[in-house]
PDB file of N, CA and C in Angstrom:
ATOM      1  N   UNK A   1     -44.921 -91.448 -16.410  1.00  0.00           N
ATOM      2  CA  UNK A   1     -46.129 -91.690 -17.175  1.00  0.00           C
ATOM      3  C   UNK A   1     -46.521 -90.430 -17.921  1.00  0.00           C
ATOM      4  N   UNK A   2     -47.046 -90.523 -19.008  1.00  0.00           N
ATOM      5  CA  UNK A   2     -47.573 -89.503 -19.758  1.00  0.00           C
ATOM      6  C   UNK A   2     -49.292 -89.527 -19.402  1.00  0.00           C
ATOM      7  N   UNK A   3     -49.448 -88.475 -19.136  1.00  0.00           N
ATOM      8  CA  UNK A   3     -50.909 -87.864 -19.124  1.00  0.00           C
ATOM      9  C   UNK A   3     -52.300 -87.205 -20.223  1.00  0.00           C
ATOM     10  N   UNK A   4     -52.548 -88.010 -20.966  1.00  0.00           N
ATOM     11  CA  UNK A   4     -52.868 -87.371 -22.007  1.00  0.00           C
ATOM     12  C   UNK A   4     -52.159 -86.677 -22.917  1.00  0.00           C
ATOM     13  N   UNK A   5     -50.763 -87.676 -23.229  1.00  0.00           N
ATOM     14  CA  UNK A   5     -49.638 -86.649 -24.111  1.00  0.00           C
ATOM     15  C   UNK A   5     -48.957 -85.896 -23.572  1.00  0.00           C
ATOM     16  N   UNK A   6     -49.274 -85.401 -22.055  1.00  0.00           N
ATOM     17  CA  UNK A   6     -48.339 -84.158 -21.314  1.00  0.00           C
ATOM     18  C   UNK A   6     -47.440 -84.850 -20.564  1.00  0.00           C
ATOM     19  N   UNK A   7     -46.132 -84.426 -20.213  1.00  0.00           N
ATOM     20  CA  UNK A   7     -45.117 -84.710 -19.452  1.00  0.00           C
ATOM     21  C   UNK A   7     -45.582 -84.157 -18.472  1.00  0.00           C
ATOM     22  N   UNK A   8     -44.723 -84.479 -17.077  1.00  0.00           N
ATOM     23  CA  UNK A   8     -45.147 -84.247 -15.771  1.00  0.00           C
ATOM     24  C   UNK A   8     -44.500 -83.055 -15.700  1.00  0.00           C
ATOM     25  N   UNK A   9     -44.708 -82.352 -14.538  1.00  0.00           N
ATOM     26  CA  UNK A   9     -44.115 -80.964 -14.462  1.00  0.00           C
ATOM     27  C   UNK A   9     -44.844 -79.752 -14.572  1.00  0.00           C
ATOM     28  N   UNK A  10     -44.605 -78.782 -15.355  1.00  0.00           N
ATOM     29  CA  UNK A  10     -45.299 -77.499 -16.137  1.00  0.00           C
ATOM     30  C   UNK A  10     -46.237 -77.471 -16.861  1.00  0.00           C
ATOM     31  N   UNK A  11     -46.116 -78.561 -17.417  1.00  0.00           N
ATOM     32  CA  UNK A  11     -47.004 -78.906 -19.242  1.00  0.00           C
ATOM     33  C   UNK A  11     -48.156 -79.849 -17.756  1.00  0.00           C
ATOM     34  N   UNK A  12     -48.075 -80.566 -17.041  1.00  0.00           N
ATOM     35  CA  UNK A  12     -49.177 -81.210 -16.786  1.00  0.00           C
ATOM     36  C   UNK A  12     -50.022 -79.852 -15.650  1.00  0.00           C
ATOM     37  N   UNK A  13     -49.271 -79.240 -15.030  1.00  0.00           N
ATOM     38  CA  UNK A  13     -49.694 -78.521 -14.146  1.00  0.00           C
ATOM     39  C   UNK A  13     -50.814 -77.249 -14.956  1.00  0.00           C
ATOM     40  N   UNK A  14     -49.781 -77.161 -16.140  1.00  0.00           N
ATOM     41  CA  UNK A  14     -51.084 -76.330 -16.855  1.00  0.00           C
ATOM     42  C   UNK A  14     -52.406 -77.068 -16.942  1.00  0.00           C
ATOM     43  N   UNK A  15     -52.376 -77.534 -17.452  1.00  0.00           N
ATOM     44  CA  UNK A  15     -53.369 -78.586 -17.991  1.00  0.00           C
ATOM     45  C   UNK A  15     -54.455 -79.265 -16.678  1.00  0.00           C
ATOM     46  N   UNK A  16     -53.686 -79.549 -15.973  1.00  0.00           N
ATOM     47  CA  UNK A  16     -54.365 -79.453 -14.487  1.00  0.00           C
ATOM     48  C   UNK A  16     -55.706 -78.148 -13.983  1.00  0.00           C
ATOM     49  N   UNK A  17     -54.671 -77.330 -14.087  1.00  0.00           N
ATOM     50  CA  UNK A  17     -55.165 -76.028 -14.258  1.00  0.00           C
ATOM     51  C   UNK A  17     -56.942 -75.445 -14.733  1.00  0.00           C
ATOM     52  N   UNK A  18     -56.154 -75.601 -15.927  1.00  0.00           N
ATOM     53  CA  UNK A  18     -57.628 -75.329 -17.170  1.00  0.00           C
ATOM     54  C   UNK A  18     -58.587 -76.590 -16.521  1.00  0.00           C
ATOM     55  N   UNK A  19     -58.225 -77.908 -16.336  1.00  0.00           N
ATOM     56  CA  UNK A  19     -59.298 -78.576 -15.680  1.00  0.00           C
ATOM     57  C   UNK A  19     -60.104 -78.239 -14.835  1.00  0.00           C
ATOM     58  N   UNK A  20     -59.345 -77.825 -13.668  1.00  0.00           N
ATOM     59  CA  UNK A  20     -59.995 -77.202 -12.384  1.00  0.00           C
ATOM     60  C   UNK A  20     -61.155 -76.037 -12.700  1.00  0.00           C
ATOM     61  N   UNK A  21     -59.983 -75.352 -13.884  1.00  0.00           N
ATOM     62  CA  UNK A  21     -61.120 -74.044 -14.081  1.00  0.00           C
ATOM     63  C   UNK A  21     -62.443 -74.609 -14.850  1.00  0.00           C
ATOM     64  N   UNK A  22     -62.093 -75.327 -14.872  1.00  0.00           N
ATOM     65  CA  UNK A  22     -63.920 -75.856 -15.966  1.00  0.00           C
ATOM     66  C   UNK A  22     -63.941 -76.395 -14.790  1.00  0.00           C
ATOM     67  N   UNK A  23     -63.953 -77.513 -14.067  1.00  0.00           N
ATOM     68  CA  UNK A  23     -64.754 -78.106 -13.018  1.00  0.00           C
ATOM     69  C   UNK A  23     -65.681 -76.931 -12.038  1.00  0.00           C
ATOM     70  N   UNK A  24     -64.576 -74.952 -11.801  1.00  0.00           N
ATOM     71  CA  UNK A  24     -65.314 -74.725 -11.178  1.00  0.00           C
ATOM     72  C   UNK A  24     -66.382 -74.263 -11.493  1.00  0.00           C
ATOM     73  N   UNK A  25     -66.695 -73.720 -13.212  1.00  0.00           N
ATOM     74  CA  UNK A  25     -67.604 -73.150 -13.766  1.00  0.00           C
ATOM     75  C   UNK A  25     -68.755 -74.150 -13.345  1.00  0.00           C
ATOM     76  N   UNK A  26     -68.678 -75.301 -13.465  1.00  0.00           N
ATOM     77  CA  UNK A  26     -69.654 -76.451 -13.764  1.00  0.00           C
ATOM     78  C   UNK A  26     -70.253 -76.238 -12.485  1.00  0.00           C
ATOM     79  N   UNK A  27     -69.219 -76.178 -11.037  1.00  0.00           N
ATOM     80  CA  UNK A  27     -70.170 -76.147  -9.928  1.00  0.00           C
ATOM     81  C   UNK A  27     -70.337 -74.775  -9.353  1.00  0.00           C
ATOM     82  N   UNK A  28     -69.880 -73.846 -10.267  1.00  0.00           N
ATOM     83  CA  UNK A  28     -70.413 -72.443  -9.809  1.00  0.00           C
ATOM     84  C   UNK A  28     -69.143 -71.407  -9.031  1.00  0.00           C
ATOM     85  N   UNK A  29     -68.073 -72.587  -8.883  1.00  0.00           N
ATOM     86  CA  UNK A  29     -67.165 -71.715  -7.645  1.00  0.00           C
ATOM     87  C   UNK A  29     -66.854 -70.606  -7.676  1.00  0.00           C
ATOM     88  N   UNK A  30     -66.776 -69.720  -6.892  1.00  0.00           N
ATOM     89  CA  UNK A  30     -66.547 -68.006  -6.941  1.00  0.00           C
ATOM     90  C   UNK A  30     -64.785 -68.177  -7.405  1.00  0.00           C
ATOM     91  N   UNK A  31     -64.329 -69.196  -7.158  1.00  0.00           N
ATOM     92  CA  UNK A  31     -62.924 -69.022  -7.664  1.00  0.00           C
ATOM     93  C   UNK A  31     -61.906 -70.313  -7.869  1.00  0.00           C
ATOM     94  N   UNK A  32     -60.575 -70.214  -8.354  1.00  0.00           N
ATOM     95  CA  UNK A  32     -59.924 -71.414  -8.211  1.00  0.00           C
ATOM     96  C   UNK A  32     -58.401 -70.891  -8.127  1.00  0.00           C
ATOM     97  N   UNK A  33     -58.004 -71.873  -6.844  1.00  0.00           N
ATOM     98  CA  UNK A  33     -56.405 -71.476  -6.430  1.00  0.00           C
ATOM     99  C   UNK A  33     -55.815 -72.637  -6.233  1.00  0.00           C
ATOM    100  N   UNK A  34     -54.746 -72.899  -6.886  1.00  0.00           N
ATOM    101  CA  UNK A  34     -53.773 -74.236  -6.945  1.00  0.00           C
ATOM    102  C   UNK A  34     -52.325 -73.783  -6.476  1.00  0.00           C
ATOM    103  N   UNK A  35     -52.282 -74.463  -5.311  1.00  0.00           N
ATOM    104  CA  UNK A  35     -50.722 -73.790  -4.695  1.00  0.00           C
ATOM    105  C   UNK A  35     -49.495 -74.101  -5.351  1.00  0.00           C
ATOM    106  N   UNK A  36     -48.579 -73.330  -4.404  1.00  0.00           N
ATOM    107  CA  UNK A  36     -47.271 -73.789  -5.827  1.00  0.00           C
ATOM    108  C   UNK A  36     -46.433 -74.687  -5.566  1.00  0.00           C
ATOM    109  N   UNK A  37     -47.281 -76.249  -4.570  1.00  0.00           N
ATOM    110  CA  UNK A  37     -46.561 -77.224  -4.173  1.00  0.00           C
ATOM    111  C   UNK A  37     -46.314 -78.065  -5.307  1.00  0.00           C
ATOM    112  N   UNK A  38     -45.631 -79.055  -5.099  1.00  0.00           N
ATOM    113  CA  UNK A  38     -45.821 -79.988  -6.452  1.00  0.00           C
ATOM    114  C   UNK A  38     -45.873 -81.511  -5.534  1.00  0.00           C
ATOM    115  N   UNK A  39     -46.859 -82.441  -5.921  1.00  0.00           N
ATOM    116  CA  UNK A  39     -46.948 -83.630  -4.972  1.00  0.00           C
ATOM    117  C   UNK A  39     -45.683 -84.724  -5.322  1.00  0.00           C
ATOM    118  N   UNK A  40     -45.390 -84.927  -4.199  1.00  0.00           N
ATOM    119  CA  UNK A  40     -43.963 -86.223  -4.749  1.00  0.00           C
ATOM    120  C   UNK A  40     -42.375 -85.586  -3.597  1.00  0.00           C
ATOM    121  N   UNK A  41     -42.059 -86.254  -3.699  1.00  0.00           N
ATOM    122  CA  UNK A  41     -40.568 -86.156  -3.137  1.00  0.00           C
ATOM    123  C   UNK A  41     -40.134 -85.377  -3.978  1.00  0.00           C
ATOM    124  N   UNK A  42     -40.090 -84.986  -5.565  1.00  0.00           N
ATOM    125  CA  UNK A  42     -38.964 -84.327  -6.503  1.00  0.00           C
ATOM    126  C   UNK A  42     -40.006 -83.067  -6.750  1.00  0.00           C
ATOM    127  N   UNK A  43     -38.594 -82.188  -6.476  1.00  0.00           N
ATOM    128  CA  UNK A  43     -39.093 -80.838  -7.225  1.00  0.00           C
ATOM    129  C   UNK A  43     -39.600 -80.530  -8.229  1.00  0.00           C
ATOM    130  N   UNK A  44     -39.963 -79.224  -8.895  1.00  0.00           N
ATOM    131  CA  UNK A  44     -40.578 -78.966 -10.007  1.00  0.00           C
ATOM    132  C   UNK A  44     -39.279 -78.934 -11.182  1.00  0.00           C
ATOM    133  N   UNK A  45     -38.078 -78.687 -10.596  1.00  0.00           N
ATOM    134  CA  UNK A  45     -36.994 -78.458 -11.480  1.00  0.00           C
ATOM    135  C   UNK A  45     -36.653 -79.796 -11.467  1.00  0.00           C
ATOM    136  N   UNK A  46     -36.249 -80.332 -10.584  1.00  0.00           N
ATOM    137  CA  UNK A  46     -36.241 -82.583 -10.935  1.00  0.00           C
ATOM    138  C   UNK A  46     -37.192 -82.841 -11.587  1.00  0.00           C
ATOM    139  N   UNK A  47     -38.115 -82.467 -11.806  1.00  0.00           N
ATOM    140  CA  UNK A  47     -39.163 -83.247 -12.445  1.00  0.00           C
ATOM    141  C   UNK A  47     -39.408 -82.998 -13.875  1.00  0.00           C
ATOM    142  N   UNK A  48     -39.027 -81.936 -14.310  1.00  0.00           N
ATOM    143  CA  UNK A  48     -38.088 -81.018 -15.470  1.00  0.00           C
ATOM    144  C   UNK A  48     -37.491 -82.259 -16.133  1.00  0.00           C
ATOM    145  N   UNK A  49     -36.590 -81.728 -15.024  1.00  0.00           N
ATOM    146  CA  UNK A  49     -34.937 -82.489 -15.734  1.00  0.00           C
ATOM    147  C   UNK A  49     -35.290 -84.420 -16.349  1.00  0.00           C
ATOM    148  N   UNK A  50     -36.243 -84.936 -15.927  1.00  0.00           N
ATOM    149  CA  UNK A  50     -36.664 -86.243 -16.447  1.00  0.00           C
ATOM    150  C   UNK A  50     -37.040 -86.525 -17.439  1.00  0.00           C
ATOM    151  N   UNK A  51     -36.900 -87.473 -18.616  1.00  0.00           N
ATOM    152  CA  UNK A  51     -37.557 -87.390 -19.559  1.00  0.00           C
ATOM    153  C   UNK A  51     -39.002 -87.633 -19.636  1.00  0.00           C
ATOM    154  N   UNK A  52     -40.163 -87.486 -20.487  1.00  0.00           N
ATOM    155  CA  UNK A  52     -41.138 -87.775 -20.447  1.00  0.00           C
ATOM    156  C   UNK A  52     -41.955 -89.254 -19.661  1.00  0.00           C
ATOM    157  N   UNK A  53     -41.011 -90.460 -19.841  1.00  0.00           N
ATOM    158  CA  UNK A  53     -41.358 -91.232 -19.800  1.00  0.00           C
ATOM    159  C   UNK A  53     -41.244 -91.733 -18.487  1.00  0.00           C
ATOM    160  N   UNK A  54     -40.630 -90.895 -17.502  1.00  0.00           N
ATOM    161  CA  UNK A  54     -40.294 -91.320 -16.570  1.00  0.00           C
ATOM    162  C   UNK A  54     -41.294 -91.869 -15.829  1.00  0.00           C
ATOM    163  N   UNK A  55     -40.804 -92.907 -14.609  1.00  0.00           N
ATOM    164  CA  UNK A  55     -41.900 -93.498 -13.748  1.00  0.00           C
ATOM    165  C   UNK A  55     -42.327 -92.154 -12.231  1.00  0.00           C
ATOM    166  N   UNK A  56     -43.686 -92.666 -12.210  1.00  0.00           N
ATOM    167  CA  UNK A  56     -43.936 -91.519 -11.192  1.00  0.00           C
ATOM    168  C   UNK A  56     -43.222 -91.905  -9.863  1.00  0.00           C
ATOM    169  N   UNK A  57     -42.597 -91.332  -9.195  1.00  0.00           N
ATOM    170  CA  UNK A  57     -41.940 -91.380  -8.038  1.00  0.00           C
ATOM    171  C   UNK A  57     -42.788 -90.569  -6.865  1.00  0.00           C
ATOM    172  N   UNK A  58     -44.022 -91.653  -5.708  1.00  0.00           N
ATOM    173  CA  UNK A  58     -44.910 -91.432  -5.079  1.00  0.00           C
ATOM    174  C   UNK A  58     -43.684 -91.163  -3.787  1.00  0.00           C
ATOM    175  N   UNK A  59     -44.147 -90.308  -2.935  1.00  0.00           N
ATOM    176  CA  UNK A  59     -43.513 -90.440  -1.249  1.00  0.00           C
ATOM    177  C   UNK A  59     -43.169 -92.078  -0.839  1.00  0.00           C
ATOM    178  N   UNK A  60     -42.466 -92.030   0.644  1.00  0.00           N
ATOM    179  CA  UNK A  60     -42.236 -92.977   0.730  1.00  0.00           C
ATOM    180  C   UNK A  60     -43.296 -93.399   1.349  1.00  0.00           C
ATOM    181  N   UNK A  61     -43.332 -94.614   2.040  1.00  0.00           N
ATOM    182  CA  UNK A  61     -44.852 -95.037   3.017  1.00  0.00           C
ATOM    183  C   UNK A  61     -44.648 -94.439   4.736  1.00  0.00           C
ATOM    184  N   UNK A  62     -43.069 -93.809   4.654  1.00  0.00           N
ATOM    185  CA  UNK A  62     -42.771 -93.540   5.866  1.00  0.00           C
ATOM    186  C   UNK A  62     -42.832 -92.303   6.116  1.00  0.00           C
ATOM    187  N   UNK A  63     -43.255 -91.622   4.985  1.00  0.00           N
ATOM    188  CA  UNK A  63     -42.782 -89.854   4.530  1.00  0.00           C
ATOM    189  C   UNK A  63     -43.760 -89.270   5.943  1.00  0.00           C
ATOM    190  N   UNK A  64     -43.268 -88.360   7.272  1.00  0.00           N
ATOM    191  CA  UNK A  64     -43.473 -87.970   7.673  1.00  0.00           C
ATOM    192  C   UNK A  64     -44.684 -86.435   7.321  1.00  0.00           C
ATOM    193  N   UNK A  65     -45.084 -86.145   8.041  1.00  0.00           N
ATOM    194  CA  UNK A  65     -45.971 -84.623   7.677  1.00  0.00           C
ATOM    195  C   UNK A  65     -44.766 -83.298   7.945  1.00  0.00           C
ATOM    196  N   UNK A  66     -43.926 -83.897   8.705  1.00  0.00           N
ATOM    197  CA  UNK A  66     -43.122 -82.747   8.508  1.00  0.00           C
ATOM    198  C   UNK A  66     -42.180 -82.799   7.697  1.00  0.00           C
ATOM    199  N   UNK A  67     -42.007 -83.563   6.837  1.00  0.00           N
ATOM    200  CA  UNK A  67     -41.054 -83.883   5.614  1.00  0.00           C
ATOM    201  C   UNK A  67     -41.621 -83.456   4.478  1.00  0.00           C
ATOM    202  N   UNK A  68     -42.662 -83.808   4.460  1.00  0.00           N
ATOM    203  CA  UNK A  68     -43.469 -83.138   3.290  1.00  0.00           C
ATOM    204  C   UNK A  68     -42.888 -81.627   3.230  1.00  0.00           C
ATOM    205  N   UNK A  69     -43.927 -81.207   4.658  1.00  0.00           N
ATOM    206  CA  UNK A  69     -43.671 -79.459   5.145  1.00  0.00           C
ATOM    207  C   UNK A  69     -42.556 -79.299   4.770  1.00  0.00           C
ATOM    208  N   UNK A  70     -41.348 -79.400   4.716  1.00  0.00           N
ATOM    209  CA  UNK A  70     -39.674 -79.435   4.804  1.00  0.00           C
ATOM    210  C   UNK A  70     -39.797 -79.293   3.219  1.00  0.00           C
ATOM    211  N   UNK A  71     -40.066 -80.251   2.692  1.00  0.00           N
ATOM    212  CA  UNK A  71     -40.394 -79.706   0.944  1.00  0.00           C
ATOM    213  C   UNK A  71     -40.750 -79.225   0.245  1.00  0.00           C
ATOM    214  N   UNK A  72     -41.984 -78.719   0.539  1.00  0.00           N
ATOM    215  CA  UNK A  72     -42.683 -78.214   0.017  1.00  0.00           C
ATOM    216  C   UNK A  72     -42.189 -76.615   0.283  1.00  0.00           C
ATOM    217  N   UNK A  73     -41.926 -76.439   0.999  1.00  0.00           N
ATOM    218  CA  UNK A  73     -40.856 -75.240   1.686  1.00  0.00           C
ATOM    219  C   UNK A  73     -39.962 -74.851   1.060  1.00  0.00           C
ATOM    220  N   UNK A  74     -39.254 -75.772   0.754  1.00  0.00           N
ATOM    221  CA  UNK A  74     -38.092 -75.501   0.125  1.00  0.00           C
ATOM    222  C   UNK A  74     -38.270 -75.167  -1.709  1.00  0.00           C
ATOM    223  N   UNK A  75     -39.583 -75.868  -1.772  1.00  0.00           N
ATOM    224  CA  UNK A  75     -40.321 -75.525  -3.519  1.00  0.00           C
ATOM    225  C   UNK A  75     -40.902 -74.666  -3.642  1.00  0.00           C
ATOM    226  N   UNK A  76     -41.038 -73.833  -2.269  1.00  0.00           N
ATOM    227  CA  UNK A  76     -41.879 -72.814  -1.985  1.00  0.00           C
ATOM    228  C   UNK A  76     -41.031 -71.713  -1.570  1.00  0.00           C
ATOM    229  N   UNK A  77     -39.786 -71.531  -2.010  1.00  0.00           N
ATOM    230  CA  UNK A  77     -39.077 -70.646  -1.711  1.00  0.00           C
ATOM    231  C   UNK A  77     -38.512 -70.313  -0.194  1.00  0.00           C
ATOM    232  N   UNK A  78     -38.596 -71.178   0.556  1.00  0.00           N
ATOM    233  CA  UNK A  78     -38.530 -71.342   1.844  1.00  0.00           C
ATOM    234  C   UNK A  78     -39.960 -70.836   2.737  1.00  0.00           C
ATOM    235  N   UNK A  79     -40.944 -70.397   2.041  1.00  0.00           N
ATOM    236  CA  UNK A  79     -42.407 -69.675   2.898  1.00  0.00           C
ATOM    237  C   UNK A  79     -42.670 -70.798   2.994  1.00  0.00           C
ATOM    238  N   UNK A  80     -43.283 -71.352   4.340  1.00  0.00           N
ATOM    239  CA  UNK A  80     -44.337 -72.155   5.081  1.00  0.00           C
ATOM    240  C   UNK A  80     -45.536 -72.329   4.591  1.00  0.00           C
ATOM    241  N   UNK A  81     -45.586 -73.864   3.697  1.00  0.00           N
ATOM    242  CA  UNK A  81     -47.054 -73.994   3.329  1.00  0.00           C
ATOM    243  C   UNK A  81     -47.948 -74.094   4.301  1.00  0.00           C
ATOM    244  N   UNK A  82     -47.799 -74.260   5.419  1.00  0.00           N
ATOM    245  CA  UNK A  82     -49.194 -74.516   6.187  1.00  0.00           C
ATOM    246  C   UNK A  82     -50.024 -73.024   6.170  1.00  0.00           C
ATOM    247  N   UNK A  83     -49.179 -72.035   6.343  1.00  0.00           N
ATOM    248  CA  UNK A  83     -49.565 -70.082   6.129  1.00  0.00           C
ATOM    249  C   UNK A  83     -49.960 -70.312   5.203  1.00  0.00           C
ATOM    250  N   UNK A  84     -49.240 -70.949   3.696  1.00  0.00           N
ATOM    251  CA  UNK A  84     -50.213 -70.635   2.521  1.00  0.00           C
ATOM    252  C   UNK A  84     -51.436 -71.219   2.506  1.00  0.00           C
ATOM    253  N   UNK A  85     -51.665 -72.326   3.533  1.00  0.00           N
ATOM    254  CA  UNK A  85     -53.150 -72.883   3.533  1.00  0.00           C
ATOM    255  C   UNK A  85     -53.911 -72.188   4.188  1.00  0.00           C
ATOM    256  N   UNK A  86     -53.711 -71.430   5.228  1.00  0.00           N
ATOM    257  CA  UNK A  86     -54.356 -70.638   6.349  1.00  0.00           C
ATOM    258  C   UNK A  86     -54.357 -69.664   5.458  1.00  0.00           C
ATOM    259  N   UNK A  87     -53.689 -68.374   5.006  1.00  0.00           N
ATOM    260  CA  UNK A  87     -54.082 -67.270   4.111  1.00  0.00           C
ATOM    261  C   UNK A  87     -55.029 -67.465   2.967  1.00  0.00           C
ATOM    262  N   UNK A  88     -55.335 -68.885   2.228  1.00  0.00           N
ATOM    263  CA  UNK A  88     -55.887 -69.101   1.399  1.00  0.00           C
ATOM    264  C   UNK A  88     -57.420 -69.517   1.794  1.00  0.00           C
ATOM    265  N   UNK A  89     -57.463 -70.510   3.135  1.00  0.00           N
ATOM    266  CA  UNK A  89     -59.223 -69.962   3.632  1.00  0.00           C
ATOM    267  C   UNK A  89     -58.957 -68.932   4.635  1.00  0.00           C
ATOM    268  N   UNK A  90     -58.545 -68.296   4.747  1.00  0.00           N
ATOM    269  CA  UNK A  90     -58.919 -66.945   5.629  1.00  0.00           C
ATOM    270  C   UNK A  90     -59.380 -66.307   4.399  1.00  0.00           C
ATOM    271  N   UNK A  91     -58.733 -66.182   3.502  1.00  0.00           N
ATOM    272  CA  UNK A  91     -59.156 -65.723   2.399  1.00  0.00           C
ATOM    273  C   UNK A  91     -60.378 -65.622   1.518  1.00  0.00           C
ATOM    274  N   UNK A  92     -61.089 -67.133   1.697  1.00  0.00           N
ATOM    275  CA  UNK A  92     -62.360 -67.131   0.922  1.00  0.00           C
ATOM    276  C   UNK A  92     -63.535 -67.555   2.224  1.00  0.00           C
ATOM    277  N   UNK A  93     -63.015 -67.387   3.063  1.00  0.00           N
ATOM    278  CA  UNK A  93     -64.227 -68.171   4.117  1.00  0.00           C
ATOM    279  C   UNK A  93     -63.356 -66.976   5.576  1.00  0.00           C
ATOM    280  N   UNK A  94     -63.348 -65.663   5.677  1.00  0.00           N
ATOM    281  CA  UNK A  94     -62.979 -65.179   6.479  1.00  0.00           C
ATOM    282  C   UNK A  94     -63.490 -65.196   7.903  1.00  0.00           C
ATOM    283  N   UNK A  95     -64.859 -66.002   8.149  1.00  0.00           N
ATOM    284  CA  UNK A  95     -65.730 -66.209   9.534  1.00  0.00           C
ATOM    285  C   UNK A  95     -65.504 -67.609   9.917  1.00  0.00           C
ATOM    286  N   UNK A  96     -64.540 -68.181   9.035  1.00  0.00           N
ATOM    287  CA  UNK A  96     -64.725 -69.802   9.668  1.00  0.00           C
ATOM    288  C   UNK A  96     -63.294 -69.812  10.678  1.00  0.00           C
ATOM    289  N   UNK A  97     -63.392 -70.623  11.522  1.00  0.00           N
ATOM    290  CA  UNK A  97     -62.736 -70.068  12.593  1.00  0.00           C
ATOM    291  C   UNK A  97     -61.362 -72.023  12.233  1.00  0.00           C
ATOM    292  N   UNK A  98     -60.358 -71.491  11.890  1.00  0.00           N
ATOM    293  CA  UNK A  98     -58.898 -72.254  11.358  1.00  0.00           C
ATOM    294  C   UNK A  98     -58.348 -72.781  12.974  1.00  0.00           C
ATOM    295  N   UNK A  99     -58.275 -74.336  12.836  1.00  0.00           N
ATOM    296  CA  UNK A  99     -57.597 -74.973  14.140  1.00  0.00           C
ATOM    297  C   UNK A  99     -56.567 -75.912  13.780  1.00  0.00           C
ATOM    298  N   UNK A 100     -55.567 -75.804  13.399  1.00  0.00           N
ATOM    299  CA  UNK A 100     -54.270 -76.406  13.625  1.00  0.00           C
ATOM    300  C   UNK A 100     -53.459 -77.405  13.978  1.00  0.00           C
ATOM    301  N   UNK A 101     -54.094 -78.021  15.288  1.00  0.00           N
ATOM    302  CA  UNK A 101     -52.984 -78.561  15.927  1.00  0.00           C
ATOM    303  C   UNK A 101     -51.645 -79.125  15.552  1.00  0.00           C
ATOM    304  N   UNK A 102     -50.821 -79.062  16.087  1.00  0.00           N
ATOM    305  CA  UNK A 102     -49.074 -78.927  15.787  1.00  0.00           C
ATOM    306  C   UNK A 102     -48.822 -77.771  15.017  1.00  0.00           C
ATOM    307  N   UNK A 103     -49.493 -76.802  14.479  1.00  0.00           N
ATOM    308  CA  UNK A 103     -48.934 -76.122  13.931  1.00  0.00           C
ATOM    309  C   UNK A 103     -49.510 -74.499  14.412  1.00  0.00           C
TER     310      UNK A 103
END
């Protein structure tokens, strides 16, 4: 699907982007951080390689939480997104106290 003219990938992620950053002006946020996952089963470089028109390809209905993790990992250069979620509110909320379970 096309997004307002943008292909999926880079061109939408920008664009994503600049959204967020106006949404946070509007509500004041001290900041805005968008990780470097990409949502879906296909990478950022598969998702490249498609033409514009392609259909969005959602997870499966069976897609585990650690399959995700497993991907997002691997789009993430092999670093552990769940750390990048934990470094990112330790980061802006350093007194709130981060609980896990399974991980």
């Amino acid at each position: 699907k096309l997004w307002g003219g943008l292909r999926r990938g880079k061109e939408i992620g920008q664009a994503r982007m600049e959204l967020f950053q106006q949404a946070a002006k509007i509500f004041k946020a001290d900041s805005v951080a968008l990780g470097p996952f990409v949502n879906g089963p296909l990478s950022l470089s598969e998702l490249e390689a498609l033409p514009a028109n392609a259909p969005f390809q959602p997870w499966p209905l069976n897609t585990s939480v650690q399959q995700v993790i497993a991907k997002w990992s691997r789009d993430w250069q092999e670093r552990n997104p769940v750390d990048y979620m934990v470094a990112l509110l330790r980061q802006s909320r350093p007194q709130a106290v981060i609980a896990m379970d399974g991980f």
